[in-house]
C-alpha atoms as a PDB file:
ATOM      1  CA  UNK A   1       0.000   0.000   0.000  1.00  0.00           C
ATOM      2  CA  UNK A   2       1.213   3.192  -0.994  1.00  0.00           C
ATOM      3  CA  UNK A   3       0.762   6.574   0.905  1.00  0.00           C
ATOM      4  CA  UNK A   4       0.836   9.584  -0.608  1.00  0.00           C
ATOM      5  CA  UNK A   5       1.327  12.968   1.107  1.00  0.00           C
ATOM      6  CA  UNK A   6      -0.463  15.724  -0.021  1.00  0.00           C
ATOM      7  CA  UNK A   7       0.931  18.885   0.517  1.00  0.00           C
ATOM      8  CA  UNK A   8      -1.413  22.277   0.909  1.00  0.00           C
ATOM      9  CA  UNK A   9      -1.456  24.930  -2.163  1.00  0.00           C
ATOM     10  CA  UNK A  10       0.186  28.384  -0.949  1.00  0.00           C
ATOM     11  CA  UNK A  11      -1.208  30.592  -3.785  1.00  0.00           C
ATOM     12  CA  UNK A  12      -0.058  33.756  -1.289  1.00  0.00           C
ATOM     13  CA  UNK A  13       2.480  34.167   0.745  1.00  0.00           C
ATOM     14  CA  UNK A  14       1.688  33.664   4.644  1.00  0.00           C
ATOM     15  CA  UNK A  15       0.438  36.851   6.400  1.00  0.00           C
ATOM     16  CA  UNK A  16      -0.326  38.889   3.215  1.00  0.00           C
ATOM     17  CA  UNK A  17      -3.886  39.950   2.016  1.00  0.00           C
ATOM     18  CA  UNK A  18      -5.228  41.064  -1.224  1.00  0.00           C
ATOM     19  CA  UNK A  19      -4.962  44.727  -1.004  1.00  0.00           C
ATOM     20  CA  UNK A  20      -6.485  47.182  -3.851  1.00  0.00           C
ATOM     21  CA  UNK A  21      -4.270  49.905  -5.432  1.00  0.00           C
ATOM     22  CA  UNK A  22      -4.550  53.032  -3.708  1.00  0.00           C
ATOM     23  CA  UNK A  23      -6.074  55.674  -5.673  1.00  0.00           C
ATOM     24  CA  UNK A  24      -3.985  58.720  -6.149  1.00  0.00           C
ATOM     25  CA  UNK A  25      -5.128  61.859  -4.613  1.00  0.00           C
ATOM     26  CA  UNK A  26      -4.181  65.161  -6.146  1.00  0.00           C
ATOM     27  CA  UNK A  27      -4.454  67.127  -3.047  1.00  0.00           C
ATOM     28  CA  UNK A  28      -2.207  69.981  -4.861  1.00  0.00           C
ATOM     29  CA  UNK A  29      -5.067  70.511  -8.011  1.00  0.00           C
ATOM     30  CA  UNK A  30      -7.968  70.006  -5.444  1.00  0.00           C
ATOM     31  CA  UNK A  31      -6.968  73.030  -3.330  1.00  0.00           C
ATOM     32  CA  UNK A  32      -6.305  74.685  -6.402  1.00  0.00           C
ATOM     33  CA  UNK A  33      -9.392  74.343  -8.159  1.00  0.00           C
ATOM     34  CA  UNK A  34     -11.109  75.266  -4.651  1.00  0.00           C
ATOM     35  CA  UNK A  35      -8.974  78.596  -4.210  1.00  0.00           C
ATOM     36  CA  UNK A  36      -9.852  79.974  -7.580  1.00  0.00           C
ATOM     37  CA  UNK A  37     -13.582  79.070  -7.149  1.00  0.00           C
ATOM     38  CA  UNK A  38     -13.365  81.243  -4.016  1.00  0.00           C
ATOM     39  CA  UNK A  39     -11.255  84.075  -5.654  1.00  0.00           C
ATOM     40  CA  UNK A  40     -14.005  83.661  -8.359  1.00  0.00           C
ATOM     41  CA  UNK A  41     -16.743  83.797  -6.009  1.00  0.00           C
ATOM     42  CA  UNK A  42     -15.351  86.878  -4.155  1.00  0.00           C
ATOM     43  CA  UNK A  43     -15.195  89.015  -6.781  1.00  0.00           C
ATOM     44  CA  UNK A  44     -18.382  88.320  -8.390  1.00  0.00           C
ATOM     45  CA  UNK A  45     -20.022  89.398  -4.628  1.00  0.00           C
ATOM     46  CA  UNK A  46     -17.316  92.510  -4.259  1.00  0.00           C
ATOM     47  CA  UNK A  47     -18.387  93.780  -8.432  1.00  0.00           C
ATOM     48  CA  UNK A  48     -21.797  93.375  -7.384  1.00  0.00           C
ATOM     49  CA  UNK A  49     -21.434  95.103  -3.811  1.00  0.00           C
ATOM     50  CA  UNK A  50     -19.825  97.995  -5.605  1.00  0.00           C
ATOM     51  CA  UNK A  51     -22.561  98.225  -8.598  1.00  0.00           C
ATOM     52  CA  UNK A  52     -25.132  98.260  -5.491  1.00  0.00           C
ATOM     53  CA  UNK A  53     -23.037 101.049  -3.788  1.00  0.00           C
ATOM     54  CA  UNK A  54     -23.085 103.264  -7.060  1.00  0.00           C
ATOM     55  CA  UNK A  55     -27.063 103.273  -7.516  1.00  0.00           C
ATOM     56  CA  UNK A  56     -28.179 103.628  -3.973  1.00  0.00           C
ATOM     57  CA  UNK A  57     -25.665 106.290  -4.077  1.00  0.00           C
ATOM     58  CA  UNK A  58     -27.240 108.083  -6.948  1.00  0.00           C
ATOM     59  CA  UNK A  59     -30.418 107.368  -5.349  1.00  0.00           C
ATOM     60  CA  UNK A  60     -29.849 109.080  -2.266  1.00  0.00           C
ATOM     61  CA  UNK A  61     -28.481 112.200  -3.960  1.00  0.00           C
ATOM     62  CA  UNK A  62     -31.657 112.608  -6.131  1.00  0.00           C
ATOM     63  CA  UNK A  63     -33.695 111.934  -2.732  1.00  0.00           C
ATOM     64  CA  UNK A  64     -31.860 114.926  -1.313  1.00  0.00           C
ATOM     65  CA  UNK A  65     -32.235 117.160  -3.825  1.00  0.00           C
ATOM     66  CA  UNK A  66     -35.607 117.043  -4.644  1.00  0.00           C
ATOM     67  CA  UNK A  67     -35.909 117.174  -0.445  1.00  0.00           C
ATOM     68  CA  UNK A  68     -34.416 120.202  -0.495  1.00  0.00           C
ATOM     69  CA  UNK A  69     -35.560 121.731  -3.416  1.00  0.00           C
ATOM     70  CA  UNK A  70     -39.058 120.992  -1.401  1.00  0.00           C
ATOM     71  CA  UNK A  71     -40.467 118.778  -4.097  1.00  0.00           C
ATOM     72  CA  UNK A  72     -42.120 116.654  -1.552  1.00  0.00           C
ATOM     73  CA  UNK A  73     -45.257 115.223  -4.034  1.00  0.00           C
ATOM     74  CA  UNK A  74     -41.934 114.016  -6.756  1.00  0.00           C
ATOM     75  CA  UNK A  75     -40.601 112.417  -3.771  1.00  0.00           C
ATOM     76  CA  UNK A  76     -43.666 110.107  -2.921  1.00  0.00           C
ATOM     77  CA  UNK A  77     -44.288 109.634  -6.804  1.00  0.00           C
ATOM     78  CA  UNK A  78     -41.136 108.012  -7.403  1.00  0.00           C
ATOM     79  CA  UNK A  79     -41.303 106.051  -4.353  1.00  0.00           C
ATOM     80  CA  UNK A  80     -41.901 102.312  -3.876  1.00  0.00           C
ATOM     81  CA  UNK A  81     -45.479 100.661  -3.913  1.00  0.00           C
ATOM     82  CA  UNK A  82     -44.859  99.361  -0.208  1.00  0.00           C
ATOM     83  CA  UNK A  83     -43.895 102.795   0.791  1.00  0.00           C
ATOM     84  CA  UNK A  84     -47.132 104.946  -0.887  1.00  0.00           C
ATOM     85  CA  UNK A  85     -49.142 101.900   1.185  1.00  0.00           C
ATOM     86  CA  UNK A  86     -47.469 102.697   4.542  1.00  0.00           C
ATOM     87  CA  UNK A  87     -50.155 105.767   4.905  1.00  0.00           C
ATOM     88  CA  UNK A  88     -52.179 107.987   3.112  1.00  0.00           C
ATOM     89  CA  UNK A  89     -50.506 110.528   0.639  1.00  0.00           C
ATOM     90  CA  UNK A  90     -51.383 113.893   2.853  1.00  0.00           C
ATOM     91  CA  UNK A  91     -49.986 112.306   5.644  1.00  0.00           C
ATOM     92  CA  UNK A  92     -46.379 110.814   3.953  1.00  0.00           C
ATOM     93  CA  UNK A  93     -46.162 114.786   2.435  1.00  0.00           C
ATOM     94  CA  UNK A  94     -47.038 116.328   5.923  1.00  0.00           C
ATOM     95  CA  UNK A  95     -44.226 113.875   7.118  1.00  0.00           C
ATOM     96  CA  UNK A  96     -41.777 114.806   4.692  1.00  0.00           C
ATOM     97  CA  UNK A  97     -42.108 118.495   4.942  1.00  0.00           C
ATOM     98  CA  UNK A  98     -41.672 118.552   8.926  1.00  0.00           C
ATOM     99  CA  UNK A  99     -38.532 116.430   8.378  1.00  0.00           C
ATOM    100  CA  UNK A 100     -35.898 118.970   9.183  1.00  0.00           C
END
């Protein structure tokens, strides 16, 4: 009778695992990309800030001249729908001609 000894099949070495690749990061072009959005994103709000800035600006100056100029009824004509509802018209010009 013959014995035959079988011996175990190692496909991996002892103590090693399969392991997937690691996937390279670019860490470098990600904060890149992200600092240009912001610088992007900044100056988009600080153009728009400054546009805003110029027209209230202008606004104000045409509010203050027809104020003093004493062109109260211009003043409540050109103003806003939610400001002409706040009261009644004789009242808003009685308002604005007691405003020192």
């Amino acid at each position: 009778m013959e014995t035959q000894i079988s011996t175990p099949e190692i496909s991996q070495p002892l103590g090693s695992t399969d392991v997937a690749p690691k996937k390279r990061v670019l860490w470098k072009w990600s904060i890149a990309v992200t600092l240009v959005l912001i610088a992007i994103l900044f100056w988009r709000c600080g153009t728009g800030l400054l546009q805003g800035r110029q027209l209230s600006a202008s606004g104000v100056q045409r509010f203050h001249a027809l104020l003093n100029g004493g062109q109260h009824e211009q003043i409540y004509d050109d103003a806003s729908d939610a400001f002409r509802s706040s009261g009644s018209k004789q009242d808003l010009i009685k308002f604005s001609v007691n405003t020192p």
